[in-house]
PDB file of N, CA and C in Angstrom:
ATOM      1  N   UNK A   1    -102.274  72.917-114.799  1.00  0.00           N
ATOM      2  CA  UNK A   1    -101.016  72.542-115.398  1.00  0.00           C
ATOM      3  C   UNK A   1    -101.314  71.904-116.742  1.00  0.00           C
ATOM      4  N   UNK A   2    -100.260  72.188-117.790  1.00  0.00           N
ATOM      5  CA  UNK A   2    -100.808  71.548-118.822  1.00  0.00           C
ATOM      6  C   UNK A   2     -99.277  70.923-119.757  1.00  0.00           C
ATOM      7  N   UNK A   3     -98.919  69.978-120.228  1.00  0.00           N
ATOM      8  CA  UNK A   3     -97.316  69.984-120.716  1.00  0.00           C
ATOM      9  C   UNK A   3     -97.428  69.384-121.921  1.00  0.00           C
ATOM     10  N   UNK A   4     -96.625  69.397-123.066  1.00  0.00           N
ATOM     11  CA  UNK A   4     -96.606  68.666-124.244  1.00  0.00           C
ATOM     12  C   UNK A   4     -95.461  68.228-124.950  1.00  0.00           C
ATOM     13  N   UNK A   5     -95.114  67.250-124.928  1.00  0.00           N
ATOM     14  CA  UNK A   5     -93.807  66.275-124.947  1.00  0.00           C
ATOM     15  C   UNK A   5     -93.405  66.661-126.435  1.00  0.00           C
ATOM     16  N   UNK A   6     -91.905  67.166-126.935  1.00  0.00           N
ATOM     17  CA  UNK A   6     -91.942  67.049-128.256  1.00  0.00           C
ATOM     18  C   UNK A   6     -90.415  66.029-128.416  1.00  0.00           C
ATOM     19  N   UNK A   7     -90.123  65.201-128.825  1.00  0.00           N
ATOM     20  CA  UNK A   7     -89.375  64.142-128.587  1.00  0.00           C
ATOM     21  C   UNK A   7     -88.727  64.152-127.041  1.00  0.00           C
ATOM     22  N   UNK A   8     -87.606  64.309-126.787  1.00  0.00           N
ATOM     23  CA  UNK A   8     -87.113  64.230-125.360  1.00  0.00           C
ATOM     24  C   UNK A   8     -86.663  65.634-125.048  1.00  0.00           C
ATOM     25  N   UNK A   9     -87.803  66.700-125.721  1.00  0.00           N
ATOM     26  CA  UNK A   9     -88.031  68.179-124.546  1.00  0.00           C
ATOM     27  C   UNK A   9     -89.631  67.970-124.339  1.00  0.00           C
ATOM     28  N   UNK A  10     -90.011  68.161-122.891  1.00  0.00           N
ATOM     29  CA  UNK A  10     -91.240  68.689-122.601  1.00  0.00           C
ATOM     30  C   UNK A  10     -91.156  69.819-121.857  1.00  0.00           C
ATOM     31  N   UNK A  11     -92.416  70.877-122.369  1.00  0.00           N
ATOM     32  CA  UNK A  11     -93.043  71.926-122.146  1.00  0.00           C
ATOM     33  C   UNK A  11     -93.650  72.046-121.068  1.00  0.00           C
ATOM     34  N   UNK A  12     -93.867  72.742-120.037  1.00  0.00           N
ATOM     35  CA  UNK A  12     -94.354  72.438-119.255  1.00  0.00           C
ATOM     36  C   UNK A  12     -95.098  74.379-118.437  1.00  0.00           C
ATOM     37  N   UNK A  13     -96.791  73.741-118.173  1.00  0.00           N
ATOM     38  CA  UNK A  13     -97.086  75.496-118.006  1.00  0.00           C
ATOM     39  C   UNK A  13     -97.840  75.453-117.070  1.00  0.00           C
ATOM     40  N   UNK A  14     -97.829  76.192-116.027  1.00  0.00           N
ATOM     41  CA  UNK A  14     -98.234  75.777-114.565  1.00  0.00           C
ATOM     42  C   UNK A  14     -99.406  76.914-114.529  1.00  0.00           C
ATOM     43  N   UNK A  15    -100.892  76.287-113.559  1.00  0.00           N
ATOM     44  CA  UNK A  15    -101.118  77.619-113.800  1.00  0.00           C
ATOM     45  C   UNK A  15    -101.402  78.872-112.217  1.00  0.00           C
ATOM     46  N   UNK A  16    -101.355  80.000-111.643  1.00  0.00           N
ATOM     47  CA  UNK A  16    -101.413  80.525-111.346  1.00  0.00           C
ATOM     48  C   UNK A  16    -101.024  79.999-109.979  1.00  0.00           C
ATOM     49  N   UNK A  17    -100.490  79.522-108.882  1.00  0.00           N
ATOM     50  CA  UNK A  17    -100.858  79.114-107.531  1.00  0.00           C
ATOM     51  C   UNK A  17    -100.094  77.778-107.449  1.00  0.00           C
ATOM     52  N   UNK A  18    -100.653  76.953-108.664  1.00  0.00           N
ATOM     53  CA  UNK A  18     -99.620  75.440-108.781  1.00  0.00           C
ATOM     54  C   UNK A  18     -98.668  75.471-107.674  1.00  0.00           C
ATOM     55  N   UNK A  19     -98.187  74.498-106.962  1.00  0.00           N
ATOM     56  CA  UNK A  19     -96.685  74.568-106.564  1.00  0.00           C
ATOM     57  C   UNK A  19     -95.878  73.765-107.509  1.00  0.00           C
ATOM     58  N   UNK A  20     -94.750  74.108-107.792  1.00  0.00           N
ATOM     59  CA  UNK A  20     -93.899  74.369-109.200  1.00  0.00           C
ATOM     60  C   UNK A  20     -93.137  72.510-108.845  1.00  0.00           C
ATOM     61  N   UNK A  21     -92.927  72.280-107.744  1.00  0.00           N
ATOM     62  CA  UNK A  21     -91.800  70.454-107.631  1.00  0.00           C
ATOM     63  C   UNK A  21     -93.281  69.578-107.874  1.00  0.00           C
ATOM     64  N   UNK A  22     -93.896  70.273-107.580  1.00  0.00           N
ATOM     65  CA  UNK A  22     -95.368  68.913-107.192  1.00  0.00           C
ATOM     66  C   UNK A  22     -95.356  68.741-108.902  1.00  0.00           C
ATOM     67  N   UNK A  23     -96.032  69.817-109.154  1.00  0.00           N
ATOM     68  CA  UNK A  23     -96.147  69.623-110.734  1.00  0.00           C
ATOM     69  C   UNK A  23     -95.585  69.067-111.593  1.00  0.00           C
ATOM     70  N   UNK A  24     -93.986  68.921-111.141  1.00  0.00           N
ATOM     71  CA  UNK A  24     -92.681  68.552-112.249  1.00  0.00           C
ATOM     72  C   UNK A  24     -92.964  66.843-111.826  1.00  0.00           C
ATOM     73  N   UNK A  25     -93.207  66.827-110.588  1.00  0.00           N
ATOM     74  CA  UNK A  25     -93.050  65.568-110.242  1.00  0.00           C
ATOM     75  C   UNK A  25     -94.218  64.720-110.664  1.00  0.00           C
ATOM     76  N   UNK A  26     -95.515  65.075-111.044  1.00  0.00           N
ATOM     77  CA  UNK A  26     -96.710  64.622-111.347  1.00  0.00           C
ATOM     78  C   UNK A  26     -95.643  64.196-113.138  1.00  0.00           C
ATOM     79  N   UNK A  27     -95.544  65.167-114.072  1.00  0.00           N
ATOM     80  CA  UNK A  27     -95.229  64.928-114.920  1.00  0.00           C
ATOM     81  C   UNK A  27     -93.818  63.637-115.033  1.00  0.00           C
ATOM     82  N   UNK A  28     -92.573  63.786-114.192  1.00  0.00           N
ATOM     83  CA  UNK A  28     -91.954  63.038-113.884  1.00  0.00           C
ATOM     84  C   UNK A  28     -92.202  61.422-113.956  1.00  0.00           C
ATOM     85  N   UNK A  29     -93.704  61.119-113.329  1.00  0.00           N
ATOM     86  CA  UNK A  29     -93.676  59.892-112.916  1.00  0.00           C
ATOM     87  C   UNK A  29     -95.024  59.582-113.399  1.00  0.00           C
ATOM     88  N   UNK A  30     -95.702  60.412-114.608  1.00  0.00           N
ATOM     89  CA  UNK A  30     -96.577  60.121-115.825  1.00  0.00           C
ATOM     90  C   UNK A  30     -95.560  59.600-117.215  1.00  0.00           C
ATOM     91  N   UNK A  31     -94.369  60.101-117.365  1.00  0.00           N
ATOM     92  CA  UNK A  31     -93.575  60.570-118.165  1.00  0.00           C
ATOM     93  C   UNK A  31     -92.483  59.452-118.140  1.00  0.00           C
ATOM     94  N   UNK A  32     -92.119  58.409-116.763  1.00  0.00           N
ATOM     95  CA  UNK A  32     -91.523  57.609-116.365  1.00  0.00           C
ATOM     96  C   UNK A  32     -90.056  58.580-116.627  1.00  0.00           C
ATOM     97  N   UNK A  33     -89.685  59.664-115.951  1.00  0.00           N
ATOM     98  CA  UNK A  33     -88.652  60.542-116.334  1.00  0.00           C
ATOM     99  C   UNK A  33     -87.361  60.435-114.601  1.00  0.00           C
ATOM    100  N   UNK A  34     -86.145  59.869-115.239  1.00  0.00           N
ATOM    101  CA  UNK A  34     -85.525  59.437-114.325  1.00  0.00           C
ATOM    102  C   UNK A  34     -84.613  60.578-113.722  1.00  0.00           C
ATOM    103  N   UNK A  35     -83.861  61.225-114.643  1.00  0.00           N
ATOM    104  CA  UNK A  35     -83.441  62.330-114.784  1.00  0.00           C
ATOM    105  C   UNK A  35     -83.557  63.233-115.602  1.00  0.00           C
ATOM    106  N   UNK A  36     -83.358  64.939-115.335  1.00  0.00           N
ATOM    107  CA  UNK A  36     -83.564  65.553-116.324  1.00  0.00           C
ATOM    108  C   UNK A  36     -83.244  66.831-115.620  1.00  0.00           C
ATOM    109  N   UNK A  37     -82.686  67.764-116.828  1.00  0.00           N
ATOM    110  CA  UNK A  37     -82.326  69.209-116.607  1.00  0.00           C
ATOM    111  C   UNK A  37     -83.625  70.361-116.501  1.00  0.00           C
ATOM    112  N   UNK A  38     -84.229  70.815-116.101  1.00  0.00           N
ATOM    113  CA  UNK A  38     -85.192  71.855-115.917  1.00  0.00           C
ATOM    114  C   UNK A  38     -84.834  73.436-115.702  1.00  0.00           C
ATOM    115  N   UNK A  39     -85.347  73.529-116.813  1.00  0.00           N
ATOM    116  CA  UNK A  39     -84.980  75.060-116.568  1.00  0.00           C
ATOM    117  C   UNK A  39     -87.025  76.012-116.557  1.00  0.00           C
ATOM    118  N   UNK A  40     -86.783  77.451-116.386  1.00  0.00           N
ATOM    119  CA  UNK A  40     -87.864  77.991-116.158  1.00  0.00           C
ATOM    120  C   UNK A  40     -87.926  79.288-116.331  1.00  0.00           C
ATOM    121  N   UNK A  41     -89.277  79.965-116.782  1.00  0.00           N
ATOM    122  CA  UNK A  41     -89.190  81.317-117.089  1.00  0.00           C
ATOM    123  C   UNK A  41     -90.243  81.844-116.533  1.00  0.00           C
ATOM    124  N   UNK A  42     -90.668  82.675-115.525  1.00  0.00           N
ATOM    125  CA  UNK A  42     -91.738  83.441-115.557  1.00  0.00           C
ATOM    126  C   UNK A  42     -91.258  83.746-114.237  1.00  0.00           C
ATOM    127  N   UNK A  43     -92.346  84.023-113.350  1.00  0.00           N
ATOM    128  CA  UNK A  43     -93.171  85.346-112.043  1.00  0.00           C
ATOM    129  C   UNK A  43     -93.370  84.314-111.095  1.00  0.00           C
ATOM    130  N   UNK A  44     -92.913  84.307-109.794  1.00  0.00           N
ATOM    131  CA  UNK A  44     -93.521  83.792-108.849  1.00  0.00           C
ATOM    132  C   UNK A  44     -93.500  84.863-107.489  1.00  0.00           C
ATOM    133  N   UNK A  45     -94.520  85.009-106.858  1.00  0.00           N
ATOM    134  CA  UNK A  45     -94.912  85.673-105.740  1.00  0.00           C
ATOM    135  C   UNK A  45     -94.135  85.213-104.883  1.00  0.00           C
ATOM    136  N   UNK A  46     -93.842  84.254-104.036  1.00  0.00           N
ATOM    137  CA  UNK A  46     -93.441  83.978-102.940  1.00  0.00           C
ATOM    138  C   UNK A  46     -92.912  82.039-103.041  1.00  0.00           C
ATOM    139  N   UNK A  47     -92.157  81.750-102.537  1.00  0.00           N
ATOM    140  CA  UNK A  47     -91.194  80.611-102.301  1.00  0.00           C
ATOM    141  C   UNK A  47     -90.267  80.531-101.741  1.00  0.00           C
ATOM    142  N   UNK A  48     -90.033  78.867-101.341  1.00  0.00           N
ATOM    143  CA  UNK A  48     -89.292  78.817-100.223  1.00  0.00           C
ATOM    144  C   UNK A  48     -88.436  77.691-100.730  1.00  0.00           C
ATOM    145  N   UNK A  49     -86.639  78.444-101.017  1.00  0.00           N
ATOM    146  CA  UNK A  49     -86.339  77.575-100.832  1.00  0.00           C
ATOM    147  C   UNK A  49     -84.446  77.004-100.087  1.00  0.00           C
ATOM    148  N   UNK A  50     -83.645  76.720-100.227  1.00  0.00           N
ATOM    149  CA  UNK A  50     -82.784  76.540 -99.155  1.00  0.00           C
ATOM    150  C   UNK A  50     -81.766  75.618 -99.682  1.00  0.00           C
ATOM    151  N   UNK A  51     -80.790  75.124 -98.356  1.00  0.00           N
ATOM    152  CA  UNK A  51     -79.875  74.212 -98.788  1.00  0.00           C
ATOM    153  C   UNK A  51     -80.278  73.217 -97.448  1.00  0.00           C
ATOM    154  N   UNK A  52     -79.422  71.927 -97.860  1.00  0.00           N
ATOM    155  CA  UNK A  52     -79.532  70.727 -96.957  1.00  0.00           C
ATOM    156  C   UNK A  52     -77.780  70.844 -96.440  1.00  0.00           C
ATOM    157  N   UNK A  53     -77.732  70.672 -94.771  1.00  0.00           N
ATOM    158  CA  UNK A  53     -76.250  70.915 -93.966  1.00  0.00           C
ATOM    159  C   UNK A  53     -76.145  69.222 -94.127  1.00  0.00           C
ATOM    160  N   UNK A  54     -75.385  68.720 -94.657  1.00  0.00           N
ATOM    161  CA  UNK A  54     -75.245  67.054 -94.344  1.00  0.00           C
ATOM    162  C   UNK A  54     -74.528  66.406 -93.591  1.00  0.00           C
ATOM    163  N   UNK A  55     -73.775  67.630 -92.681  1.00  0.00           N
ATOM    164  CA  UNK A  55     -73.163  67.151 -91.348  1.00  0.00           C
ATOM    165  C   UNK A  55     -74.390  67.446 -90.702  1.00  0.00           C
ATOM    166  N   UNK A  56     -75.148  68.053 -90.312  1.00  0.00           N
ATOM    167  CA  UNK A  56     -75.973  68.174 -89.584  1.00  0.00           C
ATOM    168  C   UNK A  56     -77.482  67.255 -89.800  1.00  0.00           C
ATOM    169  N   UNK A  57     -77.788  67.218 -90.929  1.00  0.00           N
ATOM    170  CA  UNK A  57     -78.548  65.929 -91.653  1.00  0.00           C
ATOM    171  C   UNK A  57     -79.961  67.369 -91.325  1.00  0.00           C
ATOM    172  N   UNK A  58     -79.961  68.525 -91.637  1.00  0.00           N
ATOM    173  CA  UNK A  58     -81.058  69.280 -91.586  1.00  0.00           C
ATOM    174  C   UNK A  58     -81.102  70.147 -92.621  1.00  0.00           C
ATOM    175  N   UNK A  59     -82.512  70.428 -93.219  1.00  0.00           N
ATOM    176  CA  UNK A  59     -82.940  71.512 -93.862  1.00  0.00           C
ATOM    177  C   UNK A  59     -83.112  72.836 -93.721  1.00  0.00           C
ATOM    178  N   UNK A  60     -82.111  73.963 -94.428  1.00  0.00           N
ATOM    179  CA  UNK A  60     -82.229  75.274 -93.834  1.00  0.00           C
ATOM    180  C   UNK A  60     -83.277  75.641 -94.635  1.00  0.00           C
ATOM    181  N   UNK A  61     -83.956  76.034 -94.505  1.00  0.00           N
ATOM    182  CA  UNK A  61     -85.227  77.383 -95.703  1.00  0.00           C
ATOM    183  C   UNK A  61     -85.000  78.591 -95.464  1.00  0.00           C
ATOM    184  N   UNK A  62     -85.195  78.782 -96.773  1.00  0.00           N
ATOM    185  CA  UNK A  62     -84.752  80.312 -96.953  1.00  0.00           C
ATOM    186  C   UNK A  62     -86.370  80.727 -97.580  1.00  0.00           C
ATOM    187  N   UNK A  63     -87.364  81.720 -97.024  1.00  0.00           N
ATOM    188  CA  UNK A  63     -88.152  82.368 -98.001  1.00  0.00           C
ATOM    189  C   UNK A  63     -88.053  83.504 -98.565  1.00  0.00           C
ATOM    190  N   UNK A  64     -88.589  83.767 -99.898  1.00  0.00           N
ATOM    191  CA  UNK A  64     -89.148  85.104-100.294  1.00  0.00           C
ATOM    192  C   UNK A  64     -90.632  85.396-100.875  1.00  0.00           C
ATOM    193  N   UNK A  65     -90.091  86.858-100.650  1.00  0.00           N
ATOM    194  CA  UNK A  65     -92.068  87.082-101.074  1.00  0.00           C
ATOM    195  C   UNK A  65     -91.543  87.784-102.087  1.00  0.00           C
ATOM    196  N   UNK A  66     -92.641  88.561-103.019  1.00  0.00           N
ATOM    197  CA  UNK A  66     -92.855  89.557-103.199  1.00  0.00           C
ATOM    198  C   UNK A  66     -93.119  88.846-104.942  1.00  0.00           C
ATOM    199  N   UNK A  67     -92.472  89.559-106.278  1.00  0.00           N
ATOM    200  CA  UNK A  67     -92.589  89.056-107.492  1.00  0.00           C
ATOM    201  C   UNK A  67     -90.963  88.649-107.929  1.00  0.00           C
ATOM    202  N   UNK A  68     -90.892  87.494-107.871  1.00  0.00           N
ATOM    203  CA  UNK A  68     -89.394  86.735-108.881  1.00  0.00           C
ATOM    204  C   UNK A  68     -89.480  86.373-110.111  1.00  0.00           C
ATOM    205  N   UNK A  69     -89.386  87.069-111.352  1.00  0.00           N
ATOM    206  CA  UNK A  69     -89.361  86.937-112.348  1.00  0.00           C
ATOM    207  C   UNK A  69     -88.544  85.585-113.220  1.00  0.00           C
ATOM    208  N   UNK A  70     -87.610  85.230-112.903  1.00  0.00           N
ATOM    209  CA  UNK A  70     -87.017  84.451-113.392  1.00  0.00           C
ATOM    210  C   UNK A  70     -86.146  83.231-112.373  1.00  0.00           C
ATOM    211  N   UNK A  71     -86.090  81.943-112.831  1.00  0.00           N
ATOM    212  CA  UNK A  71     -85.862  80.451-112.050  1.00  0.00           C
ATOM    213  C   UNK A  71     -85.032  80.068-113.286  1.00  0.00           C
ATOM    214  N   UNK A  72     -83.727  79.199-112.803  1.00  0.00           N
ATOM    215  CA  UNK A  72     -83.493  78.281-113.416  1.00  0.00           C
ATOM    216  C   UNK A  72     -82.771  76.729-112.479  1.00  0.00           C
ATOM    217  N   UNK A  73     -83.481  75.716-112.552  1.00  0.00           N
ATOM    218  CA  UNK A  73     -82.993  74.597-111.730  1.00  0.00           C
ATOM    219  C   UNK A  73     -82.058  74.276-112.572  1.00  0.00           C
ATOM    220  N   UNK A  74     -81.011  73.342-111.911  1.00  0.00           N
ATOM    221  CA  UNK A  74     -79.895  72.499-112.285  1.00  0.00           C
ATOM    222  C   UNK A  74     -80.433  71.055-112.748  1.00  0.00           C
ATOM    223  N   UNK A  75     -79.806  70.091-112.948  1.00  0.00           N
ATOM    224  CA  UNK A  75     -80.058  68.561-112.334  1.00  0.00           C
ATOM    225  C   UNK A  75     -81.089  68.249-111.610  1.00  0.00           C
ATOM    226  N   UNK A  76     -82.497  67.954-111.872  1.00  0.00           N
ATOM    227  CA  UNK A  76     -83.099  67.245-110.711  1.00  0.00           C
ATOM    228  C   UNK A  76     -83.151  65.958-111.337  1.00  0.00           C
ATOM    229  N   UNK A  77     -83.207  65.032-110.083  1.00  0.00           N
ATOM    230  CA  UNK A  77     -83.402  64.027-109.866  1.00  0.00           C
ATOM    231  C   UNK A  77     -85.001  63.592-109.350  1.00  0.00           C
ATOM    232  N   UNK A  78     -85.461  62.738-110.224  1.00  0.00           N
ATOM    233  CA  UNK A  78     -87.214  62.660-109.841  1.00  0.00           C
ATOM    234  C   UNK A  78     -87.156  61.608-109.573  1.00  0.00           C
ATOM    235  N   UNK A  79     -87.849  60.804-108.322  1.00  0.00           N
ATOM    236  CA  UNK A  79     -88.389  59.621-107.576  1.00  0.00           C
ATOM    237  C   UNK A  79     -89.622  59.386-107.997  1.00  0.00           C
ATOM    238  N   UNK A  80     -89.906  57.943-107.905  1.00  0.00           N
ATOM    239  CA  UNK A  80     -91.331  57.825-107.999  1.00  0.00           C
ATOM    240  C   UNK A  80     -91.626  56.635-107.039  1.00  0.00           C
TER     241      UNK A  80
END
């Protein structure tokens, strides 16, 4: 992973295998970054991901395989 801050946008380039939240979140809480919009461009093989039922208080997952060319997140919210 490698990222480079240019006032309040950072770059951010993962490399091959990375898992993509770990990474944001390493930078997140190097970065002291409370909130922030993330968006994303490239190829991923396989991921998993889902919604939360909050009457039920459980995590559904959803996976896919194969090649996904293009991601864009909303709003995350980063903890540290």
């Amino acid at each position: 992973m490698d990222y480079r801050r240019f006032k309040d946008t950072i770059y951010l380039r993962l490399d091959p295998g990375e898992e993509i939240i770990e990474q944001i979140e390493k930078v997140a809480k190097k970065e002291n970054i409370q909130l922030a919009q993330i968006n994303g461009l490239g190829a991923l093989n396989d991921f998993t991901t889902g919604v939360f039922d909050t009457v039920e208080k459980k995590f559904h997952p959803i996976h896919f395989e194969g090649v996904w060319w293009a991601f864009k997140y909303g709003l995350c919210q980063c903890y540290s």
